[in-house]
N, C-alpha and C. Protein backbone atom coordinates (compact mmCIF):
# COMPACT_ATOMS: atom_id res chain seq x y z
N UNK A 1 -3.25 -26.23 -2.39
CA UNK A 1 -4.69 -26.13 -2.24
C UNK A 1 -5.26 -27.37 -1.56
N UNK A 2 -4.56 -28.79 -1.56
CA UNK A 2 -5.39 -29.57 -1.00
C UNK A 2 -5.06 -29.74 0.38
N UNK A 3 -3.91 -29.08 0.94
CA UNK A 3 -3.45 -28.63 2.79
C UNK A 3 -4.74 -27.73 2.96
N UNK A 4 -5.34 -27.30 2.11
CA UNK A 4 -6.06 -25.82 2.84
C UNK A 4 -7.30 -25.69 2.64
N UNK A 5 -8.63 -25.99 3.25
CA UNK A 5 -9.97 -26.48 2.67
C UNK A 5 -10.29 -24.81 2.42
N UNK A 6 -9.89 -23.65 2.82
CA UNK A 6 -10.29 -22.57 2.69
C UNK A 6 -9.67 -21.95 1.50
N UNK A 7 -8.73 -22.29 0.63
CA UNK A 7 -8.18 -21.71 -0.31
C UNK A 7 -9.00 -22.48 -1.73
N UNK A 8 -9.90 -21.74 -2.13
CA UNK A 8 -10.18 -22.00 -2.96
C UNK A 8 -9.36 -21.91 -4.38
N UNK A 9 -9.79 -21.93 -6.14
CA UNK A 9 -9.25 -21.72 -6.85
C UNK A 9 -9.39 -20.24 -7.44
N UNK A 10 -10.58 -19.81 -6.99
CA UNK A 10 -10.04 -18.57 -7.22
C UNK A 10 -9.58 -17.20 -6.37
N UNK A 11 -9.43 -17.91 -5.04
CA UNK A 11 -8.73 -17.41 -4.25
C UNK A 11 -6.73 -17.68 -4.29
N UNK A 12 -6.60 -18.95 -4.88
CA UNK A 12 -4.97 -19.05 -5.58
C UNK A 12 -4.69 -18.12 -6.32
N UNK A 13 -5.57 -17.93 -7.33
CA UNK A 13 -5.36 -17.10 -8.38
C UNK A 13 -5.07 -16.18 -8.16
N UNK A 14 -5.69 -15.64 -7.23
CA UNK A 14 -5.69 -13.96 -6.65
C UNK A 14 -4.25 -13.91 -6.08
N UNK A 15 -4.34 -14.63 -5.38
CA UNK A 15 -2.98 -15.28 -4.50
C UNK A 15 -1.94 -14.67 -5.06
N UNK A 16 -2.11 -15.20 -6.26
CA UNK A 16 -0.66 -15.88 -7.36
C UNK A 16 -0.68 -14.57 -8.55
N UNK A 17 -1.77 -13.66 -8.64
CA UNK A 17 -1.60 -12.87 -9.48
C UNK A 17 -1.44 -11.21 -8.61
N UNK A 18 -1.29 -11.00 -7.33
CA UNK A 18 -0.98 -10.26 -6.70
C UNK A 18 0.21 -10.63 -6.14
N UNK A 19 0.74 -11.98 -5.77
CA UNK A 19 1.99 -11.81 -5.67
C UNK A 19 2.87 -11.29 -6.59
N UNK A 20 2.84 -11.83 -8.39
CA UNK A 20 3.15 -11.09 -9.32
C UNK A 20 3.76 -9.95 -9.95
N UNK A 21 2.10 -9.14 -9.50
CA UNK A 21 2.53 -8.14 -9.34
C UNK A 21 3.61 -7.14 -8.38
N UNK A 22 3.54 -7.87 -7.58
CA UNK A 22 4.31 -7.03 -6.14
C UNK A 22 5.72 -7.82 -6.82
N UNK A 23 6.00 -8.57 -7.17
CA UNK A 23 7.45 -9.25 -7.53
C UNK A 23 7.59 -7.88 -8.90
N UNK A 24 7.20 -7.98 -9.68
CA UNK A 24 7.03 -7.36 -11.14
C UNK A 24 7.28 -5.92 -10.88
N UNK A 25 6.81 -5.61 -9.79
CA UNK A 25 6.68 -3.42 -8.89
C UNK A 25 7.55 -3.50 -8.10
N UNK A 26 7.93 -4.41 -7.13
CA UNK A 26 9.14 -3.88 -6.03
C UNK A 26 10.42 -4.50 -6.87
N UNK A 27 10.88 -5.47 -7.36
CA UNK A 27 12.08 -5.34 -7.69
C UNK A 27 12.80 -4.27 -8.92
N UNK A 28 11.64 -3.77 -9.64
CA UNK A 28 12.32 -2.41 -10.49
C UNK A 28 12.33 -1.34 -9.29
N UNK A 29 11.05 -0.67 -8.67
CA UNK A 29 11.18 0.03 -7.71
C UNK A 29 12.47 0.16 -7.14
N UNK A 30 12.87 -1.22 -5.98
CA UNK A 30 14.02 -1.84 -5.30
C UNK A 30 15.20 -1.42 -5.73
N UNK A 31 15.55 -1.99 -6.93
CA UNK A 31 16.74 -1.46 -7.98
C UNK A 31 16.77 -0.58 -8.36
N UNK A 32 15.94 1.04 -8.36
CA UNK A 32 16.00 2.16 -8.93
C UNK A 32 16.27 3.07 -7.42
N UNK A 33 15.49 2.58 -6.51
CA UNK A 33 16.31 3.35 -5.04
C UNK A 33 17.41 2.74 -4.79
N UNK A 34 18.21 1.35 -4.71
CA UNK A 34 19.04 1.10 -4.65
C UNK A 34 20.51 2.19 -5.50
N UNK A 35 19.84 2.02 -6.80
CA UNK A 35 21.05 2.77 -7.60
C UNK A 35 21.10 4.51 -6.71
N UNK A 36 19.82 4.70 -7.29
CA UNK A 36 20.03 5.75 -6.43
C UNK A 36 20.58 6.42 -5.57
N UNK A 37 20.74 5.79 -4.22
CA UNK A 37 21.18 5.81 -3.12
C UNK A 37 23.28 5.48 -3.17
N UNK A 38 23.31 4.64 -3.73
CA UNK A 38 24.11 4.29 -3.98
C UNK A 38 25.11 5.69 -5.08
N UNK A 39 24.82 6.17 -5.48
CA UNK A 39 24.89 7.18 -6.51
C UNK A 39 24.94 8.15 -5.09
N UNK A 40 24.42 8.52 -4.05
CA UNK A 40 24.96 9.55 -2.86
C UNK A 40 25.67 8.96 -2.21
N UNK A 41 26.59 8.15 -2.45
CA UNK A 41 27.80 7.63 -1.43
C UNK A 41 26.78 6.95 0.06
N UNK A 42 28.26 6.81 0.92
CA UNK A 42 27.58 6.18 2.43
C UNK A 42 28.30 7.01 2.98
N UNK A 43 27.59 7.84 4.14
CA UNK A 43 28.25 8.44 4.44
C UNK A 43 29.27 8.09 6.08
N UNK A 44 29.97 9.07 6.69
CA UNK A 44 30.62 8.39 7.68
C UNK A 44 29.77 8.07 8.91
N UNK A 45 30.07 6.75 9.56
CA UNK A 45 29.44 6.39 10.67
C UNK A 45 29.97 7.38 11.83
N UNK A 46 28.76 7.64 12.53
CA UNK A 46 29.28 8.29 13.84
C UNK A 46 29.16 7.83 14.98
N UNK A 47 28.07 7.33 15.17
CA UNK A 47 27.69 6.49 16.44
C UNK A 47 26.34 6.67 16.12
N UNK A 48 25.88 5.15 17.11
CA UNK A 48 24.62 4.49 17.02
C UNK A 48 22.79 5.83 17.69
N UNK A 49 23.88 6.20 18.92
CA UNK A 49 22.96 7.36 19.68
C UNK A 49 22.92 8.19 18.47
N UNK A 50 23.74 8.99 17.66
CA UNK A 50 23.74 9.91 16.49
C UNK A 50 22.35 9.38 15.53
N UNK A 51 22.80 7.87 14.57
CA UNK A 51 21.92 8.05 13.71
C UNK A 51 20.73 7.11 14.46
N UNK A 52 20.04 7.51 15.94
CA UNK A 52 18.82 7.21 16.13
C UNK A 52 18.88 8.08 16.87
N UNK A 53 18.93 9.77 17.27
CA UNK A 53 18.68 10.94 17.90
C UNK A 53 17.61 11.60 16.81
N UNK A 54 16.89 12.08 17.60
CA UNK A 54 15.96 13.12 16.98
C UNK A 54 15.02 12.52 15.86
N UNK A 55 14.69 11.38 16.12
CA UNK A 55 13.70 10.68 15.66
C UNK A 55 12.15 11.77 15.45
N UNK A 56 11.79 12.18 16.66
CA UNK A 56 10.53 13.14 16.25
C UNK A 56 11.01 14.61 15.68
N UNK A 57 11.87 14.92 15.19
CA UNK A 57 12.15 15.93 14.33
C UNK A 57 11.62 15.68 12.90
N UNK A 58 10.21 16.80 12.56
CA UNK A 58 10.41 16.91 11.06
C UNK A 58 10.89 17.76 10.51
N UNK A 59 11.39 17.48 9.32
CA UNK A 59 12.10 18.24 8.34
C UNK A 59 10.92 18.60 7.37
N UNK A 60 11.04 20.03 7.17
CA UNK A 60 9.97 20.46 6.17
C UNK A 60 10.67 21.39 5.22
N UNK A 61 10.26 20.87 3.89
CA UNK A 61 10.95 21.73 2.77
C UNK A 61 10.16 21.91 1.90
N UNK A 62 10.21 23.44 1.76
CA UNK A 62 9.07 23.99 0.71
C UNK A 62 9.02 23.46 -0.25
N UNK A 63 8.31 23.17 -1.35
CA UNK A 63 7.97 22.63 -2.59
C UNK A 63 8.98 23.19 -3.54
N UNK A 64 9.02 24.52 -3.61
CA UNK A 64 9.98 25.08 -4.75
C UNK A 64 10.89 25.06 -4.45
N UNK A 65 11.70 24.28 -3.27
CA UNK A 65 13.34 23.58 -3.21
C UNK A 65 13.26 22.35 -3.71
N UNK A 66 12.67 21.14 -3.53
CA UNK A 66 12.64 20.22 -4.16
C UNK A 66 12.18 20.07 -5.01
N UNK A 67 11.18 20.96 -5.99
CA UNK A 67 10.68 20.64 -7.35
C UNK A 67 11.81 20.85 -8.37
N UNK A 68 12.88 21.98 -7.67
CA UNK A 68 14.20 22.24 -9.03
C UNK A 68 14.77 21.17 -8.94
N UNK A 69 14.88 20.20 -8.24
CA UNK A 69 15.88 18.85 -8.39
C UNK A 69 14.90 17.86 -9.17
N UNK A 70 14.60 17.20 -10.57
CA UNK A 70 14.18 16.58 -10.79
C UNK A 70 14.30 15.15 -10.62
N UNK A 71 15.09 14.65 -9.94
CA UNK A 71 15.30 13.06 -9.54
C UNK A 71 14.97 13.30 -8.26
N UNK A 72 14.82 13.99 -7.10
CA UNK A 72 13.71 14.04 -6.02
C UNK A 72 12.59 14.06 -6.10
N UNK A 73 12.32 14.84 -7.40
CA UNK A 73 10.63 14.89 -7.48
C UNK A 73 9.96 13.81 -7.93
N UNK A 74 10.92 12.83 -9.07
CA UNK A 74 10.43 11.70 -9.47
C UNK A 74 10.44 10.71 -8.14
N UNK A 75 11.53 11.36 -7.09
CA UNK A 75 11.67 9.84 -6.08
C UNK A 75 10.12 10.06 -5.72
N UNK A 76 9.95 11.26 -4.84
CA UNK A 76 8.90 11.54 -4.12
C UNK A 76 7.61 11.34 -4.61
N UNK A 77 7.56 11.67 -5.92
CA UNK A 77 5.78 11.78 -6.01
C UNK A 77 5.91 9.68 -6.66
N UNK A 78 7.07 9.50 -7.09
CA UNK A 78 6.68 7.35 -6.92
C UNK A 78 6.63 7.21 -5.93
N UNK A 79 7.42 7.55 -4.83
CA UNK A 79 6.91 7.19 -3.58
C UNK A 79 5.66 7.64 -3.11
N UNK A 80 5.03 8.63 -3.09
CA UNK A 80 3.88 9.14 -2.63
C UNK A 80 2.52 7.87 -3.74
N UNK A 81 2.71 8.14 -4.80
CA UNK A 81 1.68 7.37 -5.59
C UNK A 81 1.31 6.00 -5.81
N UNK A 82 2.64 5.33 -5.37
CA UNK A 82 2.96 3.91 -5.36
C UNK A 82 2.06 3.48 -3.97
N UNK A 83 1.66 3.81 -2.80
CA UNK A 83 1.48 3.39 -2.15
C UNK A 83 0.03 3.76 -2.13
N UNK A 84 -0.34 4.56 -2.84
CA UNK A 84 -2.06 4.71 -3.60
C UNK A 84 -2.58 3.47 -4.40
N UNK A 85 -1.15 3.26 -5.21
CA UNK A 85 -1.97 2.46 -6.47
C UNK A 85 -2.01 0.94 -5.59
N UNK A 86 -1.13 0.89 -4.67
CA UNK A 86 -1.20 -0.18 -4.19
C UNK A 86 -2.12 -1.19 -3.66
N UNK A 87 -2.75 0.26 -2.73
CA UNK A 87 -3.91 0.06 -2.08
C UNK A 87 -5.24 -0.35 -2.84
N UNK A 88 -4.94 0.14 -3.88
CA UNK A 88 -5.95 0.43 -4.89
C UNK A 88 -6.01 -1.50 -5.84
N UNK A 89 -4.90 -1.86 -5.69
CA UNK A 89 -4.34 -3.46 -6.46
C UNK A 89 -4.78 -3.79 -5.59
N UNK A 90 -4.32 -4.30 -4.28
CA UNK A 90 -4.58 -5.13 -3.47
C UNK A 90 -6.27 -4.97 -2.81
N UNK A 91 -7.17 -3.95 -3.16
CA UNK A 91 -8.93 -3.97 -2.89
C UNK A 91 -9.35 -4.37 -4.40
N UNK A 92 -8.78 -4.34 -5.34
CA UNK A 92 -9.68 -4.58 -6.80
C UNK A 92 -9.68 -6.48 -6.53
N UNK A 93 -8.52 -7.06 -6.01
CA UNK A 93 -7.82 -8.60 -6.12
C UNK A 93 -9.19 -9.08 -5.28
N UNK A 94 -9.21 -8.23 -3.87
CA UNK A 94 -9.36 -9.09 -2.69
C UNK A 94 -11.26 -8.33 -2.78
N UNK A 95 -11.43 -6.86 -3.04
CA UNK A 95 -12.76 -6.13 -2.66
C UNK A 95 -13.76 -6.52 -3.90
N UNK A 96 -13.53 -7.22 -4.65
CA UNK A 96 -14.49 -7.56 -5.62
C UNK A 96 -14.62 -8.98 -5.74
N UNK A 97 -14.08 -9.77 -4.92
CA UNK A 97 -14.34 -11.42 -5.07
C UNK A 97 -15.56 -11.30 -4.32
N UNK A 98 -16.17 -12.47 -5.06
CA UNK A 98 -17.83 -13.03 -4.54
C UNK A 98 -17.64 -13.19 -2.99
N UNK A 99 -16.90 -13.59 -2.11
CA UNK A 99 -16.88 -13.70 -1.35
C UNK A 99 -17.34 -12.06 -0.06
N UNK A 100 -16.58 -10.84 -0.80
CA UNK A 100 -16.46 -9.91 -0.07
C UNK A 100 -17.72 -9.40 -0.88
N UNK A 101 -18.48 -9.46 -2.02
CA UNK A 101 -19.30 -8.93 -2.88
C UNK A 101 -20.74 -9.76 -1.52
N UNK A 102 -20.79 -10.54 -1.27
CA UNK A 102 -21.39 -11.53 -0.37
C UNK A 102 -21.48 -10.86 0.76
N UNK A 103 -20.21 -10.41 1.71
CA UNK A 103 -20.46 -9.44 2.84
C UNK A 103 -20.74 -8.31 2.81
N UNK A 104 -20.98 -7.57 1.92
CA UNK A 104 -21.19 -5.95 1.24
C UNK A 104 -22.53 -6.18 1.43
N UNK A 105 -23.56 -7.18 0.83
CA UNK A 105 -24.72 -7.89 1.06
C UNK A 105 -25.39 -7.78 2.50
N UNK A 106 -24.60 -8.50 2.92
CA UNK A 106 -25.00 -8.78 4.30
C UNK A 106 -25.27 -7.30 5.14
N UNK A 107 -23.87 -6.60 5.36
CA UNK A 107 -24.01 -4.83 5.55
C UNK A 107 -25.08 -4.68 4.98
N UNK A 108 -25.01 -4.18 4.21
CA UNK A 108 -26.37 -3.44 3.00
C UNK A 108 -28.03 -4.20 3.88
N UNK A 109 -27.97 -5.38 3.75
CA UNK A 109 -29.64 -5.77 4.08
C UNK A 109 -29.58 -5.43 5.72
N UNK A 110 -28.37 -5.81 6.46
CA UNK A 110 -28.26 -5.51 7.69
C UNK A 110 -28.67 -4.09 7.90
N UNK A 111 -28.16 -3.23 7.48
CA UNK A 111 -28.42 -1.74 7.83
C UNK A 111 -29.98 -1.23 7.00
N UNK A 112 -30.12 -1.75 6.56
CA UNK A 112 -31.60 -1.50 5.79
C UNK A 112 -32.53 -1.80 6.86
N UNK A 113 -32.22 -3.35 7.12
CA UNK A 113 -33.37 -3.72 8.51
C UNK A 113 -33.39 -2.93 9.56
N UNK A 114 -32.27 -2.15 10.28
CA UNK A 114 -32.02 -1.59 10.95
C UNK A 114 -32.82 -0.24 10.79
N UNK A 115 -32.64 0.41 9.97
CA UNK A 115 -33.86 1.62 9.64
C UNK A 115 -34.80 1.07 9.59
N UNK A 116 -35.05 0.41 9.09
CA UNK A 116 -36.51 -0.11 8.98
C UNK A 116 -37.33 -0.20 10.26
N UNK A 117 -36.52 -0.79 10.96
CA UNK A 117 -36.97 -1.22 12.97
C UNK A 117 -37.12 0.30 13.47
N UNK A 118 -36.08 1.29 12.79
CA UNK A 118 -36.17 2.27 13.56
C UNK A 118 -37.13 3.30 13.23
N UNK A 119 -37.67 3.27 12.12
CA UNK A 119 -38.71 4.03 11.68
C UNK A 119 -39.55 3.73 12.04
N UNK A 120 -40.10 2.07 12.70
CA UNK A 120 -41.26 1.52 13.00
C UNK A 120 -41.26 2.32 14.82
N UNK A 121 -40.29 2.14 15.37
CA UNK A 121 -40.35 2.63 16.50
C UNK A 121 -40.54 4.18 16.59
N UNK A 122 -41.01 4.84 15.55
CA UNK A 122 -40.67 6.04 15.86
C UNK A 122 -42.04 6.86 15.63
């Protein structure tokens, strides 16, 4: 903090309690696809053109093929939700400090004046 006149203390905090978390969520995460994966073997290499062909191919699979496998459905919907809640951690840390509560302000009276001018012109 004293290299950095812009890092305040409760901007460390934030710092230091969202890194935390992301240490605390990706290394169980990390280690549960790891096993995972690991648990379907590796399979044989074929060549480099092979596993980077058909990049814009999607694969689409109805819901009621992957809902009977229950360790896909758990991969998929943590993967799908994890990157919700994430979004959701990292705006509560950063979208509610005085600082951004301060520019929400600024918007808000900014766009108020703005109608205001425009109703007068009208």
């Amino acid at each position: 903090m004293a290299t950095n006149r812009n890092l305040n203390r409760g901007r460390y905090f934030r710092l230091m309690a969202l890194s935390s978390i992301e240490i605390l969520g990706t290394i169980p995460c990390g280690m549960y696809w790891m096993v995972m994966n690991a648990k379907l073997g590796v399979g044989p290499w074929r060549s480099w053109a092979y596993q980077h062909s058909d990049y814009s191919r999607v694969i689409q699979v109805p819901d009621f093929i992957w809902k009977n496998n229950p360790d896909i459905v758990v991969e998929l919907e943590l993967w799908r939700w994890m990157l919700v809640m994430c979004a959701f951690i990292f705006f509560a840390f950063f979208g509610f400090a005085e600082e951004a509560r301060r520019h929400y302000y600024l918007i808000y009276t900014s766009l108020v004046h703005r109608k205001k001018r425009q109703n007068l012109a009208v």
